[in-house]
C-alpha atoms as a PDB file:
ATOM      1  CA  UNK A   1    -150.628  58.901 -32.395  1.00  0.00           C
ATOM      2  CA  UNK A   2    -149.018  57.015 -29.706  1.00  0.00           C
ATOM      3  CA  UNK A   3    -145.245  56.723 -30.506  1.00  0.00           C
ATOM      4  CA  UNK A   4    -144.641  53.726 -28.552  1.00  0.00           C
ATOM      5  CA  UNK A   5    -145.272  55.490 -25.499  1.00  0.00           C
ATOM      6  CA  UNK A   6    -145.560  52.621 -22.666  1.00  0.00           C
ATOM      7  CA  UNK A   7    -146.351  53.821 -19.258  1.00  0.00           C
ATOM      8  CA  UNK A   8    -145.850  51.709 -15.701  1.00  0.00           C
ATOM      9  CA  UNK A   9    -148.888  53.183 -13.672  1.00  0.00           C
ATOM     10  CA  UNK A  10    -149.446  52.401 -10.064  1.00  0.00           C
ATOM     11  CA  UNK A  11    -152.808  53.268 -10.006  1.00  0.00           C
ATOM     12  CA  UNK A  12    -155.277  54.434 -12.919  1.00  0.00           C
ATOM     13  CA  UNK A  13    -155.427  57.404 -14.192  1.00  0.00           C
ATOM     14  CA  UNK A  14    -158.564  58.445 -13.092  1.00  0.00           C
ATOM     15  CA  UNK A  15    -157.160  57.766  -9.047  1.00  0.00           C
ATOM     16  CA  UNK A  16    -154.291  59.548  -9.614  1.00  0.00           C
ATOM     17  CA  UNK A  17    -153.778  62.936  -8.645  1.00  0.00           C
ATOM     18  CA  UNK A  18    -153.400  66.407 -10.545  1.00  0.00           C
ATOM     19  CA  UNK A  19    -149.645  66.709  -9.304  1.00  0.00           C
ATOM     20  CA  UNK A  20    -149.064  62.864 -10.542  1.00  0.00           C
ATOM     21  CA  UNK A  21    -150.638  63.356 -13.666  1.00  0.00           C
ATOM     22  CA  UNK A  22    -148.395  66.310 -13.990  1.00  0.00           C
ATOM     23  CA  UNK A  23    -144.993  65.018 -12.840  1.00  0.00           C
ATOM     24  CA  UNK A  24    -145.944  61.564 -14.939  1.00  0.00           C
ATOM     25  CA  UNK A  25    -146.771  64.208 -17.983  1.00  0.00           C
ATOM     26  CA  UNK A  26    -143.606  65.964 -18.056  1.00  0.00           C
ATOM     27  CA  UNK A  27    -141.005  63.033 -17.268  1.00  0.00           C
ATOM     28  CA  UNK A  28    -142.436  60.871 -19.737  1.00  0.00           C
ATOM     29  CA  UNK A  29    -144.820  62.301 -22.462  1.00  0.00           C
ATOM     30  CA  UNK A  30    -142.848  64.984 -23.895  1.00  0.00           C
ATOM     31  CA  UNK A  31    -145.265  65.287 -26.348  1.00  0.00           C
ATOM     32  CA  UNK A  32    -148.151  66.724 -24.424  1.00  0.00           C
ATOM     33  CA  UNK A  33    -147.434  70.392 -23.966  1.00  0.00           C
ATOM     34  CA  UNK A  34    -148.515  72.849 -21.546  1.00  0.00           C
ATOM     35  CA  UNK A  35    -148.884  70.391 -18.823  1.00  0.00           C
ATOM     36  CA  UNK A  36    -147.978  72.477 -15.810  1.00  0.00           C
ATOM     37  CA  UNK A  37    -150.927  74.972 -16.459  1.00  0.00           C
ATOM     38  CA  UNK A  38    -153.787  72.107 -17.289  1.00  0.00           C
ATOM     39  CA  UNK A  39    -156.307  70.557 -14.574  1.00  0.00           C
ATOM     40  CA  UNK A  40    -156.860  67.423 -13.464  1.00  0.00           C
ATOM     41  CA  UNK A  41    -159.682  66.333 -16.574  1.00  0.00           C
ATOM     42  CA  UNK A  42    -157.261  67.931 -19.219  1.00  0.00           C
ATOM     43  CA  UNK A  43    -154.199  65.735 -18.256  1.00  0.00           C
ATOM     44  CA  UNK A  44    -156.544  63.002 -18.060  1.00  0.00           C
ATOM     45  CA  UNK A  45    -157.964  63.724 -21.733  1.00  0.00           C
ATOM     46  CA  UNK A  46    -154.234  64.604 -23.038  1.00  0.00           C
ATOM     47  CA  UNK A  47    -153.093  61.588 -21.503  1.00  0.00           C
ATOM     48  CA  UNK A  48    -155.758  59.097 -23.297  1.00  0.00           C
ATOM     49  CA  UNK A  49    -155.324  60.516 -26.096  1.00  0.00           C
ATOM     50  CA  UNK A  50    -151.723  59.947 -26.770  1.00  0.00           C
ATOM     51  CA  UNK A  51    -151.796  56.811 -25.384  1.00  0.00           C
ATOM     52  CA  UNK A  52    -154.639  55.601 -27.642  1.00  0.00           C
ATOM     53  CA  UNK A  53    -156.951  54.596 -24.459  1.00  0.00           C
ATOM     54  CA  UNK A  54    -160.688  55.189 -26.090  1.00  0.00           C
ATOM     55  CA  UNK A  55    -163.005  55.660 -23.055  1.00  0.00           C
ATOM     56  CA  UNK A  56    -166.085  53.336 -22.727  1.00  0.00           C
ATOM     57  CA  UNK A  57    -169.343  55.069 -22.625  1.00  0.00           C
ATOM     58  CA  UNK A  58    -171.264  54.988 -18.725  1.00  0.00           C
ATOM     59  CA  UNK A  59    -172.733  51.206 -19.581  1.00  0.00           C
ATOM     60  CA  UNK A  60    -175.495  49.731 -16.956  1.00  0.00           C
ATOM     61  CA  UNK A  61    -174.503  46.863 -15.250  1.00  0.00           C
ATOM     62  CA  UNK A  62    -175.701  43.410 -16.501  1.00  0.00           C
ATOM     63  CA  UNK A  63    -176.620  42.649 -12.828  1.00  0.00           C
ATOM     64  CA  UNK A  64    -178.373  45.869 -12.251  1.00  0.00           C
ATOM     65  CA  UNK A  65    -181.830  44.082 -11.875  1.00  0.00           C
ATOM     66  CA  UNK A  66    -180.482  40.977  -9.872  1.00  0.00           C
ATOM     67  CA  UNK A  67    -178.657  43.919  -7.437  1.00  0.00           C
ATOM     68  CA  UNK A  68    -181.713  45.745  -6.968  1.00  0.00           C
ATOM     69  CA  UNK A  69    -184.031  42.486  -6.347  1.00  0.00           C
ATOM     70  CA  UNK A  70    -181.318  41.970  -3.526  1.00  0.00           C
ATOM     71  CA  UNK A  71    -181.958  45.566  -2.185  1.00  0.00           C
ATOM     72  CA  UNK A  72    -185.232  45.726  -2.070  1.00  0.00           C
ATOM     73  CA  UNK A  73    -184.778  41.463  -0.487  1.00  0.00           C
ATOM     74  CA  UNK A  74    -182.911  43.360   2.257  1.00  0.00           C
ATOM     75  CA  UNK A  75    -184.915  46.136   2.675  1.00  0.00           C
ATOM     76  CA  UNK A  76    -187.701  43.543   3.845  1.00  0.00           C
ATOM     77  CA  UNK A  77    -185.640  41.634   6.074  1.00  0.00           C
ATOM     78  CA  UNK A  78    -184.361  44.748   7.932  1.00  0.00           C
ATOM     79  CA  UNK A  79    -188.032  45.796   8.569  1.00  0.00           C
ATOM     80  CA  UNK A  80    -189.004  42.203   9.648  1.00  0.00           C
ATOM     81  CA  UNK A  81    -185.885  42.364  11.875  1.00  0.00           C
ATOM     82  CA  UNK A  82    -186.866  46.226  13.265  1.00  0.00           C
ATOM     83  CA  UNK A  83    -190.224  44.342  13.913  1.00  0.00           C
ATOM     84  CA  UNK A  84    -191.724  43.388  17.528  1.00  0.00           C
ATOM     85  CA  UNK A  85    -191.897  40.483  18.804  1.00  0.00           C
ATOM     86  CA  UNK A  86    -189.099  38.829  17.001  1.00  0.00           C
ATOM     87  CA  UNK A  87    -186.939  36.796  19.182  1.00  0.00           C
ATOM     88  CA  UNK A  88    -183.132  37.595  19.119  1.00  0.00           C
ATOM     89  CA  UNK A  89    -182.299  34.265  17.661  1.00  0.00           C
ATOM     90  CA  UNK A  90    -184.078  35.287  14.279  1.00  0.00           C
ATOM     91  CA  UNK A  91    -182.838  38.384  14.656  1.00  0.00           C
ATOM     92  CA  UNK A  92    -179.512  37.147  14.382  1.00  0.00           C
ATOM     93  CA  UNK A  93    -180.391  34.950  11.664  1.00  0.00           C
ATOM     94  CA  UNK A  94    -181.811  38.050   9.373  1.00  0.00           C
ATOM     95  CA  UNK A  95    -178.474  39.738  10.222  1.00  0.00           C
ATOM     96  CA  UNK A  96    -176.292  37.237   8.838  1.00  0.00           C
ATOM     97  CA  UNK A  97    -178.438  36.732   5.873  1.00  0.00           C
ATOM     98  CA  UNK A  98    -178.788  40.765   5.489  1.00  0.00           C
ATOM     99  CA  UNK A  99    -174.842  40.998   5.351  1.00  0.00           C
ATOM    100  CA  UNK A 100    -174.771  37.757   2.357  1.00  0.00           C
ATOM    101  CA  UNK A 101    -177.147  39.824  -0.070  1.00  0.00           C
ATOM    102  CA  UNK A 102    -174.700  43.125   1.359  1.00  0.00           C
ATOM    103  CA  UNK A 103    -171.476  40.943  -0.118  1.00  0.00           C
ATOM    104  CA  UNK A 104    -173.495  39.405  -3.224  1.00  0.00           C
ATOM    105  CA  UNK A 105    -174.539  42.543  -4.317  1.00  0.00           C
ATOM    106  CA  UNK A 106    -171.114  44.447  -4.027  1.00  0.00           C
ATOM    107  CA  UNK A 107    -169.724  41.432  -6.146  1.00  0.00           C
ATOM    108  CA  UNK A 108    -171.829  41.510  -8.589  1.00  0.00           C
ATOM    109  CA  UNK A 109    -171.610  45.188  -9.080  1.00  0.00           C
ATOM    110  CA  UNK A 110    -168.005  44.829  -9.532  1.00  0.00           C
ATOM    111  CA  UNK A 111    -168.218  41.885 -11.607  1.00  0.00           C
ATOM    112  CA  UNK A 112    -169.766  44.638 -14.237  1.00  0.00           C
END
């Protein structure tokens, strides 16, 4: 159904805003009607569907088990750092290695 329709976004659809989605609706998909009265979702839906755009089902990250080894890695740390006794030096130490897992974990989840 999409009649060579080629759009320039900015952002994706799913970031952009009802009044976007509307203005972006009526300026340059003429073929989608009643755009001034539909919500947010609706434009969305109209939108995808015009343009083709099949969306993917909720998948589960390949990584999910790595990222939640990770968690559960940091977990421990923080309550060995939170423990007494510890001197500041390894303190610091768990710290920096608490804030590696914190980056390797947001990587891999958007690496999914």
């Amino acid at each position: 159904m999409a009649d060579n329709i080629s759009l320039e976004l900015k952002k994706p659809l799913d970031k952009m805003t009802a009044k976007e989605l509307r203005d972006l609706v009526i300026n340059q998909i003429p073929s989608i009607q009643g755009a001034s009265g539909m919500d947010k979702d609706a434009l969305v839906a109209a939108i995808k569907e015009v343009l083709g755009i099949t969306e993917e089902a909720g998948s589960v990250s390949p990584y999910k088990a790595q990222i939640l080894a990770m968690k559960a890695q940091m977990k421990d740390m923080r309550a060995q750092k939170a423990a007494e006794g510890v001197s500041r030096k390894d303190k610091d130490a768990l710290r920096r290695k608490v804030n590696r897992l914190k980056k390797r974990t947001r990587s891999l989840a958007k690496s999914a």
